[in-house]
Protein backbone atom coordinates (compact mmCIF):
# COMPACT_ATOMS: atom_id res chain seq x y z
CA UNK A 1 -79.03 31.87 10.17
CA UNK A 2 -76.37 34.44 8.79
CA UNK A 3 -78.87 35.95 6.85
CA UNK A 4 -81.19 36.66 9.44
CA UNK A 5 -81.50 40.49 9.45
CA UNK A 6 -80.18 42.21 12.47
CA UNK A 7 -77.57 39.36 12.59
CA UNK A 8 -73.72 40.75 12.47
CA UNK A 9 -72.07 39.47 9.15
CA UNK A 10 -69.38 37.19 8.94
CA UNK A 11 -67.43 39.35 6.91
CA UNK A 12 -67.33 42.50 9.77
CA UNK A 13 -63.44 41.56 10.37
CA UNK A 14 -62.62 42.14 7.33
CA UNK A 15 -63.94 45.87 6.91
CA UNK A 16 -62.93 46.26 10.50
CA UNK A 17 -59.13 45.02 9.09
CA UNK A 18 -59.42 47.31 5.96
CA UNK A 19 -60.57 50.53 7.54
CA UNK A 20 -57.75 50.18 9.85
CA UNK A 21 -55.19 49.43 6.76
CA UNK A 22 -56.62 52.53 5.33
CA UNK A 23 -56.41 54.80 8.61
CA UNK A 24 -52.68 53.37 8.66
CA UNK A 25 -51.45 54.12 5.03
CA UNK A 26 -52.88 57.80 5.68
CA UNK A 27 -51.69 58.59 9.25
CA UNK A 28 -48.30 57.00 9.26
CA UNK A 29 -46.66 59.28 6.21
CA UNK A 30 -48.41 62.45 7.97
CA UNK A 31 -46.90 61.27 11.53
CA UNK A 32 -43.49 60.89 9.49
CA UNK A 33 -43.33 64.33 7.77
CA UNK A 34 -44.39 65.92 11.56
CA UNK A 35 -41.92 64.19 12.92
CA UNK A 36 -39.04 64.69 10.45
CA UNK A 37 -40.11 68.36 10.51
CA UNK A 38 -38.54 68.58 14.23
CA UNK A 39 -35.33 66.88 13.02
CA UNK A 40 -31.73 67.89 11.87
CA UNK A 41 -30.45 66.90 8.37
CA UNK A 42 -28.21 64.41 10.15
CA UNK A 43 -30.98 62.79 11.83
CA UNK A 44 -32.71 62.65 8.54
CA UNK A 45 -30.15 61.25 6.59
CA UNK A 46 -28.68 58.38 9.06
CA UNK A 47 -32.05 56.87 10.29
CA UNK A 48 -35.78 57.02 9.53
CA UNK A 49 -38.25 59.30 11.59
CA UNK A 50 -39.54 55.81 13.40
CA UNK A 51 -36.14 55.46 15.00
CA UNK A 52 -36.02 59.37 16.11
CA UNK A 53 -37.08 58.13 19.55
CA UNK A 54 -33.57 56.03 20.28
CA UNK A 55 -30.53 56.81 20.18
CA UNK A 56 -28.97 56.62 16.90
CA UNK A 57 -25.56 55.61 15.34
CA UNK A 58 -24.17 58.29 12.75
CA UNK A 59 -20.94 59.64 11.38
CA UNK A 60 -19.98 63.20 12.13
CA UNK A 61 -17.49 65.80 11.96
CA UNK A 62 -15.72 68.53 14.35
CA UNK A 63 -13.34 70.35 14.46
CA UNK A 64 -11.01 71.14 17.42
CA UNK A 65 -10.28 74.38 19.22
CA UNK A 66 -7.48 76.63 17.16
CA UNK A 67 -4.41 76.00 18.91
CA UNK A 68 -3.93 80.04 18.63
CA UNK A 69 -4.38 80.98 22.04
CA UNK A 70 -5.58 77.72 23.72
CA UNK A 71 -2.25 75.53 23.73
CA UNK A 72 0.21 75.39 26.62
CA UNK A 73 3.62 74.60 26.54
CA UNK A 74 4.66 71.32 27.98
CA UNK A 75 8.94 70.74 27.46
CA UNK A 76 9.56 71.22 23.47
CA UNK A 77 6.03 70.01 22.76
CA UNK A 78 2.35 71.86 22.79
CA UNK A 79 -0.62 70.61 23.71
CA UNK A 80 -3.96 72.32 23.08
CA UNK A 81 -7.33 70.02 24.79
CA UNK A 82 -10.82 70.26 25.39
CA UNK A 83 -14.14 68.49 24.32
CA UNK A 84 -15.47 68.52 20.63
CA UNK A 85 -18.85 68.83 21.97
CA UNK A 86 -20.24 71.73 22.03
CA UNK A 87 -22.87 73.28 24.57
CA UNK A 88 -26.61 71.17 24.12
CA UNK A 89 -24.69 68.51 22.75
CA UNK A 90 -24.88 66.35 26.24
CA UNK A 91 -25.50 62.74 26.31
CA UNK A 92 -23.59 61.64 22.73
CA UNK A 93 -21.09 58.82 23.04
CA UNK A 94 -18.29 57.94 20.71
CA UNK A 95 -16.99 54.67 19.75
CA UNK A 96 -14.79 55.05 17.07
CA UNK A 97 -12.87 57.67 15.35
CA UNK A 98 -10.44 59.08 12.81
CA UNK A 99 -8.55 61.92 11.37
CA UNK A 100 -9.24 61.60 7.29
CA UNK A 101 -12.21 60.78 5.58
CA UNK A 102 -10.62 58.00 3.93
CA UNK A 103 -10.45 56.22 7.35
CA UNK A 104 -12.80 57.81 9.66
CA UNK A 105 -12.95 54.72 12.11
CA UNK A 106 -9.32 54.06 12.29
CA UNK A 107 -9.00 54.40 16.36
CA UNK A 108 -11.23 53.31 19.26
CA UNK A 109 -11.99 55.66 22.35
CA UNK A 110 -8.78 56.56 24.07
CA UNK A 111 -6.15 54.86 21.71
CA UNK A 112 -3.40 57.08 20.88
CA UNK A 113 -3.22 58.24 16.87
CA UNK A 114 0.50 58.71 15.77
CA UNK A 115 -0.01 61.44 13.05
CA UNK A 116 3.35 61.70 12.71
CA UNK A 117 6.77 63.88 13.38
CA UNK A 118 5.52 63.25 17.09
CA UNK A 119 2.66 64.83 17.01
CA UNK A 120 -0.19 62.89 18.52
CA UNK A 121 -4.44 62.82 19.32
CA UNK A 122 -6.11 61.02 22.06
CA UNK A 123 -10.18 61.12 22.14
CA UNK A 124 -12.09 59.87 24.54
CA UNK A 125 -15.93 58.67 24.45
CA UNK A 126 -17.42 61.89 26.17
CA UNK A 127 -15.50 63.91 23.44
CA UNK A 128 -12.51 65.15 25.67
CA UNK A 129 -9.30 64.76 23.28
CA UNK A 130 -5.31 65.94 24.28
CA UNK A 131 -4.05 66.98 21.08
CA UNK A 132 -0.15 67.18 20.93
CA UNK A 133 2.98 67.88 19.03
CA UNK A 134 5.39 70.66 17.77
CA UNK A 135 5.44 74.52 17.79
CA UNK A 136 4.73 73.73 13.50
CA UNK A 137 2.43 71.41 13.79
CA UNK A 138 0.54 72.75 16.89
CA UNK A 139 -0.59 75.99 14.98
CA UNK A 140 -3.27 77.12 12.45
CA UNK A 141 -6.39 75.57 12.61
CA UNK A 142 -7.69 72.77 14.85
CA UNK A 143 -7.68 69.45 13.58
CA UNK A 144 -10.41 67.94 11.75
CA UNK A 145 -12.40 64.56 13.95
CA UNK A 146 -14.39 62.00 11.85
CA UNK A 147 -16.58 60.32 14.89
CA UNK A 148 -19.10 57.47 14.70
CA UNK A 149 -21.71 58.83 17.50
CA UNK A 150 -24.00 57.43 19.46
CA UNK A 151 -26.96 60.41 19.70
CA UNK A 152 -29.88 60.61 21.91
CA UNK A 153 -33.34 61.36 20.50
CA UNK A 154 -33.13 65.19 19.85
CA UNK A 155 -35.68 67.22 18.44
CA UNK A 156 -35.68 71.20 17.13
CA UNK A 157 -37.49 74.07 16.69
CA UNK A 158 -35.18 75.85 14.20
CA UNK A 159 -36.32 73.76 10.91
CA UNK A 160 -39.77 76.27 11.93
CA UNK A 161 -37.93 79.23 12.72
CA UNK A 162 -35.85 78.88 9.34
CA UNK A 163 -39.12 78.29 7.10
CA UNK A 164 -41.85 81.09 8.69
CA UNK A 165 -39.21 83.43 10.04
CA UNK A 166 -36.49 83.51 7.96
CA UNK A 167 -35.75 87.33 6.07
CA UNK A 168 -34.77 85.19 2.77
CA UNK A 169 -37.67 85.40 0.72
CA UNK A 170 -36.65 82.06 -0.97
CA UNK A 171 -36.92 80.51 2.60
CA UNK A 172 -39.75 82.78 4.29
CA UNK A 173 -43.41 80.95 3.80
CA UNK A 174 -44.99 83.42 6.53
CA UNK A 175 -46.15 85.75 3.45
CA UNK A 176 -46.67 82.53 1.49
CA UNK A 177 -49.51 81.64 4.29
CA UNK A 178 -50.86 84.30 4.28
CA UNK A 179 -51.22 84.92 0.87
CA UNK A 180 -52.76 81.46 1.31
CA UNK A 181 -55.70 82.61 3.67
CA UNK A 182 -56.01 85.53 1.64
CA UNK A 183 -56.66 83.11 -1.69
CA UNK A 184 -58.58 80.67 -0.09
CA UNK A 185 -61.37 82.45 2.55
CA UNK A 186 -62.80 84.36 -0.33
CA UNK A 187 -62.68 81.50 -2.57
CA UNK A 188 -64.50 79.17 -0.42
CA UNK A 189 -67.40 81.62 0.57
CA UNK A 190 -67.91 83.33 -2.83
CA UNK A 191 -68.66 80.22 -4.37
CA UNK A 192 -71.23 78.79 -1.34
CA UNK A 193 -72.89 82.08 -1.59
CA UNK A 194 -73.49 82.01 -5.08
CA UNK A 195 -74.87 78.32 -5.27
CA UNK A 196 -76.76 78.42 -2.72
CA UNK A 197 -79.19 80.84 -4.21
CA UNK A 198 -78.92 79.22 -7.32
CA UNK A 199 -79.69 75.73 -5.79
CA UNK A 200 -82.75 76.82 -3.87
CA UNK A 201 -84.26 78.39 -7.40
CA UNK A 202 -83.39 75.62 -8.99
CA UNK A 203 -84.91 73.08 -6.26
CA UNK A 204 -87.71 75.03 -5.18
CA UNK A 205 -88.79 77.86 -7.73
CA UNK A 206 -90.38 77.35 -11.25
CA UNK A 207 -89.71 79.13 -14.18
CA UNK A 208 -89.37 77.94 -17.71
CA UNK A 209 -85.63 76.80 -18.32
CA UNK A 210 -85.24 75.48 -15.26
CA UNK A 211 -84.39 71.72 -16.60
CA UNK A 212 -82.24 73.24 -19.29
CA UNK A 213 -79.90 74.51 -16.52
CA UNK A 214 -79.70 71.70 -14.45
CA UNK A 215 -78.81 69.94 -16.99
CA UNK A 216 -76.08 72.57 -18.15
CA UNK A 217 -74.74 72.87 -14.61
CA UNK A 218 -74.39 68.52 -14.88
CA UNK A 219 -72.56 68.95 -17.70
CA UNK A 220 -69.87 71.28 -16.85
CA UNK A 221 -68.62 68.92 -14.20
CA UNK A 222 -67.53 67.22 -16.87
CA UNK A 223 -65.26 69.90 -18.48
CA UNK A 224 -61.52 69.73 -17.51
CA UNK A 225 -60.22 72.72 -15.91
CA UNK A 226 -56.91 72.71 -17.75
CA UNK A 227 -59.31 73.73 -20.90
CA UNK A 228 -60.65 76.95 -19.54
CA UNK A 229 -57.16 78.45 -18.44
CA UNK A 230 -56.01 80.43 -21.28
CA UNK A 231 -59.64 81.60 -22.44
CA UNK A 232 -60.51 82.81 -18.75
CA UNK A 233 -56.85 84.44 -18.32
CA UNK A 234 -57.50 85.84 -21.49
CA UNK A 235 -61.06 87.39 -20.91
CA UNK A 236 -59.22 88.75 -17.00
CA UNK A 237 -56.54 90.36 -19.17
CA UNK A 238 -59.34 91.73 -21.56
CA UNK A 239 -61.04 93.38 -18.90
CA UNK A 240 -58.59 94.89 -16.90
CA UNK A 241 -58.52 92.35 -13.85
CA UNK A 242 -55.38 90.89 -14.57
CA UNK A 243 -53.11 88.51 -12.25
CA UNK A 244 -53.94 89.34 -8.87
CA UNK A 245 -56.33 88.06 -5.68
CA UNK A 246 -60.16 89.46 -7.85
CA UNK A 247 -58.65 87.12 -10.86
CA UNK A 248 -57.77 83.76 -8.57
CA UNK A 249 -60.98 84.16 -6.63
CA UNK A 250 -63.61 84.60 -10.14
CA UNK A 251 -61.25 81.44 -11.42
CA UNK A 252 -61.75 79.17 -8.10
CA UNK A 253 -65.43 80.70 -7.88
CA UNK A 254 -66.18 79.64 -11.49
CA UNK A 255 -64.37 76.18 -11.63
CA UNK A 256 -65.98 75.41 -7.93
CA UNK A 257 -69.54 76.46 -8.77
CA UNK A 258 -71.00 73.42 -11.08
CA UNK A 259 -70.52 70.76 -8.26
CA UNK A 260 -71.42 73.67 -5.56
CA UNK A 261 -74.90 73.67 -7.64
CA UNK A 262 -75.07 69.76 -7.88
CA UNK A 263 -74.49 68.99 -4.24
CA UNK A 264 -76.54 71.81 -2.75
CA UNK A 265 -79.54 71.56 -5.22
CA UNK A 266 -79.37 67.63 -4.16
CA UNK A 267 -79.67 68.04 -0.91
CA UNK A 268 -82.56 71.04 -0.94
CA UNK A 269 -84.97 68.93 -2.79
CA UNK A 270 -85.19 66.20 -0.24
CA UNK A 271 -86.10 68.70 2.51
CA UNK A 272 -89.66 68.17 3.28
CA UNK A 273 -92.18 70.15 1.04
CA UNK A 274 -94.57 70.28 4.12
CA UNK A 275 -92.38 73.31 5.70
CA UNK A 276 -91.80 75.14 2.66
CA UNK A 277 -95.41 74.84 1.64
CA UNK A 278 -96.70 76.05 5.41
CA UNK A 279 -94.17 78.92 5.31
CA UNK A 280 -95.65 80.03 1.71
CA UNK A 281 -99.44 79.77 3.20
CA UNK A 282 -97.95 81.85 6.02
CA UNK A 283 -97.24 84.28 3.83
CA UNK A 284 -93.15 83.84 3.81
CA UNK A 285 -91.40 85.09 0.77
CA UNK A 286 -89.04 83.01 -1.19
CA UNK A 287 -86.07 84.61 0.29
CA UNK A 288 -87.33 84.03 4.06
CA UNK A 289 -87.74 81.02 3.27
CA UNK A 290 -83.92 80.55 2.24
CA UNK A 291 -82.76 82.45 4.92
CA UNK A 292 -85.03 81.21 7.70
CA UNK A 293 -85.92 77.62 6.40
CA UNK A 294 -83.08 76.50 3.90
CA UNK A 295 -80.22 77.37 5.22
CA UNK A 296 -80.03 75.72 8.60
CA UNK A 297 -81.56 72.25 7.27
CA UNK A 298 -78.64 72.70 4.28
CA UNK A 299 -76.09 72.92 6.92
CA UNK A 300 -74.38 69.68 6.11
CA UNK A 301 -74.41 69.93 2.07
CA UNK A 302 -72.58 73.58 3.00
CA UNK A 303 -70.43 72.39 5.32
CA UNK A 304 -69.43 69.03 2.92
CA UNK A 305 -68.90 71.44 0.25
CA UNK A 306 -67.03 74.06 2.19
CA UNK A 307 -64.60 70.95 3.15
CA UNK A 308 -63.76 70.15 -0.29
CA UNK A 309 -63.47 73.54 -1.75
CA UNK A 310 -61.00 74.47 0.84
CA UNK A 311 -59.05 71.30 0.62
CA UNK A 312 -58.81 72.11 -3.20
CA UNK A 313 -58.29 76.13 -3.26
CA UNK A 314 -55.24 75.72 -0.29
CA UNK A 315 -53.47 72.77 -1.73
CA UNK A 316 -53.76 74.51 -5.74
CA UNK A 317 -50.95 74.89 -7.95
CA UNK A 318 -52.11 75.33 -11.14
CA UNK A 319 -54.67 78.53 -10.67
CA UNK A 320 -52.04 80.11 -9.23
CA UNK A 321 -49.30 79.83 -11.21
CA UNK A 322 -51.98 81.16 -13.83
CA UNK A 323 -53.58 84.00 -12.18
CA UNK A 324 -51.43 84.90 -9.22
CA UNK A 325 -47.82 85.39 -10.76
CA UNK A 326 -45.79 87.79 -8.75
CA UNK A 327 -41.94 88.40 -9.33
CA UNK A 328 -42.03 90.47 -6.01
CA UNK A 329 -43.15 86.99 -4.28
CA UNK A 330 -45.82 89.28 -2.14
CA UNK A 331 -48.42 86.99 -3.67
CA UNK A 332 -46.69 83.93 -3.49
CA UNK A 333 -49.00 80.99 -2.30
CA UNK A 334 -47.50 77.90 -0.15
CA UNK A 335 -47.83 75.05 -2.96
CA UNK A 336 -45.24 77.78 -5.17
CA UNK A 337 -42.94 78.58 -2.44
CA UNK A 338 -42.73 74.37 -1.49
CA UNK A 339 -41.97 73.98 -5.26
CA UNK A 340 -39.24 76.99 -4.73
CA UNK A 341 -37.98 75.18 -2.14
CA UNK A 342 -37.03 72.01 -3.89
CA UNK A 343 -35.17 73.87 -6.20
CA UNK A 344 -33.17 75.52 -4.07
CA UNK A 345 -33.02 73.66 -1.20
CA UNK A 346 -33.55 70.36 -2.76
CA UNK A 347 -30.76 68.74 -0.32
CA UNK A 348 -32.07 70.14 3.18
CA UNK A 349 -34.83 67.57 3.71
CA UNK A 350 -35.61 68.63 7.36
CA UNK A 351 -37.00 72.51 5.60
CA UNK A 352 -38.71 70.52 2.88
CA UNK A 353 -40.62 68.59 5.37
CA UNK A 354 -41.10 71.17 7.74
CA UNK A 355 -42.89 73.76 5.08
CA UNK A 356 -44.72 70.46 3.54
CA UNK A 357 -46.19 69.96 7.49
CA UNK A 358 -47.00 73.78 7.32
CA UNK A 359 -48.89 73.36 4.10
CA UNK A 360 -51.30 70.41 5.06
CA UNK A 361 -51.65 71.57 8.92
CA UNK A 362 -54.37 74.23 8.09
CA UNK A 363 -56.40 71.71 5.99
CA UNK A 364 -56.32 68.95 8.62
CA UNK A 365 -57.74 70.87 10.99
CA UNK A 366 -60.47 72.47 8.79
CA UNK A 367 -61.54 68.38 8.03
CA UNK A 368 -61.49 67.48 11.05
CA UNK A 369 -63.37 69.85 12.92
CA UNK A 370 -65.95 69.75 10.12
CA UNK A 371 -65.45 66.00 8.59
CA UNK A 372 -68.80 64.74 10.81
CA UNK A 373 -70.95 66.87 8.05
CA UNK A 374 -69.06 64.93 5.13
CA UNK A 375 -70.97 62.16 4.52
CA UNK A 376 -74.52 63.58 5.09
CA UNK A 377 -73.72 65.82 2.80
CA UNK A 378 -72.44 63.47 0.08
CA UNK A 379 -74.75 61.32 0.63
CA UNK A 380 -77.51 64.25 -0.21
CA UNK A 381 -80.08 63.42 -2.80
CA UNK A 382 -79.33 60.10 -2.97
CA UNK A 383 -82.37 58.37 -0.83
CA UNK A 384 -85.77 59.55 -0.94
């Protein structure tokens, strides 16, 4: 009886179970880096993102108020108080403390520490200390705290203010998206253009050659792109193009074009004959026919294609490095200024994550607000 057709198969849990595993091992790292992209480096470093909604437990340092100016006199001693915490720093909770790093939970919440010669430190849990001693001792610079605190969730803006608005060009990625758009627009539409003409004569129009090319434009899906880098920057160089935006869009257009060819020719010839035929008889020419009658059934197989050709010209590296080299950094793309970042900021996770979260935002929304055309149009060709 399982094998009755219509019947549900026995086995439906288990895609159910490893569509979900899959949905999981792709959301959760993308939920992380959003996440850690709102936190501080502190919050990075003491717990991971799925804890930034409780409070957390982490060691931190302050500083109190220079006793030049605050302290008041009380008998032959000084005393200079106040509250480490600063303004927007509401709601954190200490339970232990020290003065040196060697020790820096040597005291609980409102036990005295004897520092010597007299001079003396209460702190309290809300961060209110009563620092005391002599004229000599109470002078300089305020004394260094080493607290274990108890933080609320917090969350930031700043880690997005630092990466897109920041006048360091080392930090500043808003010309680095830009740039972006500016590569990847052109070289998603170029290359649709192009194929689809060439798919449609090569699906619908006869002329002698025509299996020669298909075949050709099969076999350069094969050929690695790492091969044609030097010849192609060569040939750019030759004829005056250069590094610039004309040379990354004729690289992206040329590398991008065989599987534009392959998916789009698919997909034309299993459109039904009957239309084109009836147009012809009507007296259409081939390129009404494209225009009018081609182009809206081949929605899907432009639309799948347009997906991955984004998806491949915005997260790029190696074109770019190749044919888009600017020392001025006007031409910088994100995937360069991210690797910039790591050198130079290798230790401030909280930008890292922030300008990786800038990087893949654009994409996501480009697949999913065009990932329903996906499938149809992989799938084009391959049922008749």
């Amino acid at each position: 009886m399982d094998n009755i057709a219509g019947s549900k198969s026995s086995l439906t849990w288990a895609v159910h179970i490893s569509v979900a595993l899959l949905v999981a091992l792709w959301l959760f790292p993308t939920v992380g880096l959003f996440v850690s992209s709102f936190r501080t480096a502190d919050q990075i470093s003491s717990s991971g993102w799925w804890a930034s909604m409780f409070a957390a437990e982490q060691n931190e340092v302050y500083r109190t108020a220079d006793p030049d100016g605050t302290r008041v006199a009380d008998g032959d001693m000084f005393v200079v108080s106040g509250n480490i915490f600063e303004a927007g720093l509401e709601g954190r909770s200490i339970s232990r403390w020290g003065t040196s790093s060697r020790d820096v939970s040597a005291y609980a919440v409102g036990e005295t520490a004897d520092m010597g010669d007299g001079e003396t430190m209460v702190l309290e849990a809300d961060g209110s200390y009563e620092w005391r001693g002599t004229d000599d001792q109470i002078s300089g610079r305020g004394q260094r705290i080493f607290a274990t605190v108890t933080a609320p969730p917090d969350f930031t803006t700043e880690n997005y203010e630092t990466v897109l608005l920041s006048g360091n060009n080392t930090d500043n990625m808003a010309k680095a998206f830009y740039s972006t758009l500016t590569v990847t627009i052109p070289a998603t539409i170029i290359p649709i253009v192009i194929a689809a003409f060439a798919a449609y004569a090569l699906a619908w129009m006869d002329f002698p050659g025509r299996a020669l090319l298909i075949a050709c434009v099969v076999g350069l899906l094969v050929v690695p792109l790492q091969l044609a880098l030097i010849p192609l920057l060569k040939l750019h160089l030759g004829i005056g193009i250069g590094k610039g935006y004309l040379g990354v869009w004729l690289a992206h257009t040329g590398f991008g074009l065989p599987l534009a060819i392959y998916l789009l020719r698919n997909y034309m010839v299993g459109l039904p004959r009957d239309i084109i035929e009836n147009a012809k008889v009507d007296g259409a020419t081939d390129f009404q026919i494209f225009t009018k009658i081609i182009l809206p059934l081949s929605f899907p197989a432009l639309a799948s294609f347009a997906i991955f050709q984004f998806l491949w010209t915005w997260n790029d590296l190696l074109v770019a490095r190749v044919f888009l080299i600017d020392s001025s950094g006007t031409t910088t793309v994100m995937t360069s200024q991210i690797v910039e970042l790591l050198g130079t900021r290798g230790g401030n996770w909280e930008i890292l994550a922030t300008a990786a979260f800038v990087s893949i935002a654009v994409p996501l929304v480009v697949f999913f607000a065009m990932q329903r055309y996906l499938v149809r149009g992989l799938l084009a060709g391959s049922v008749k």
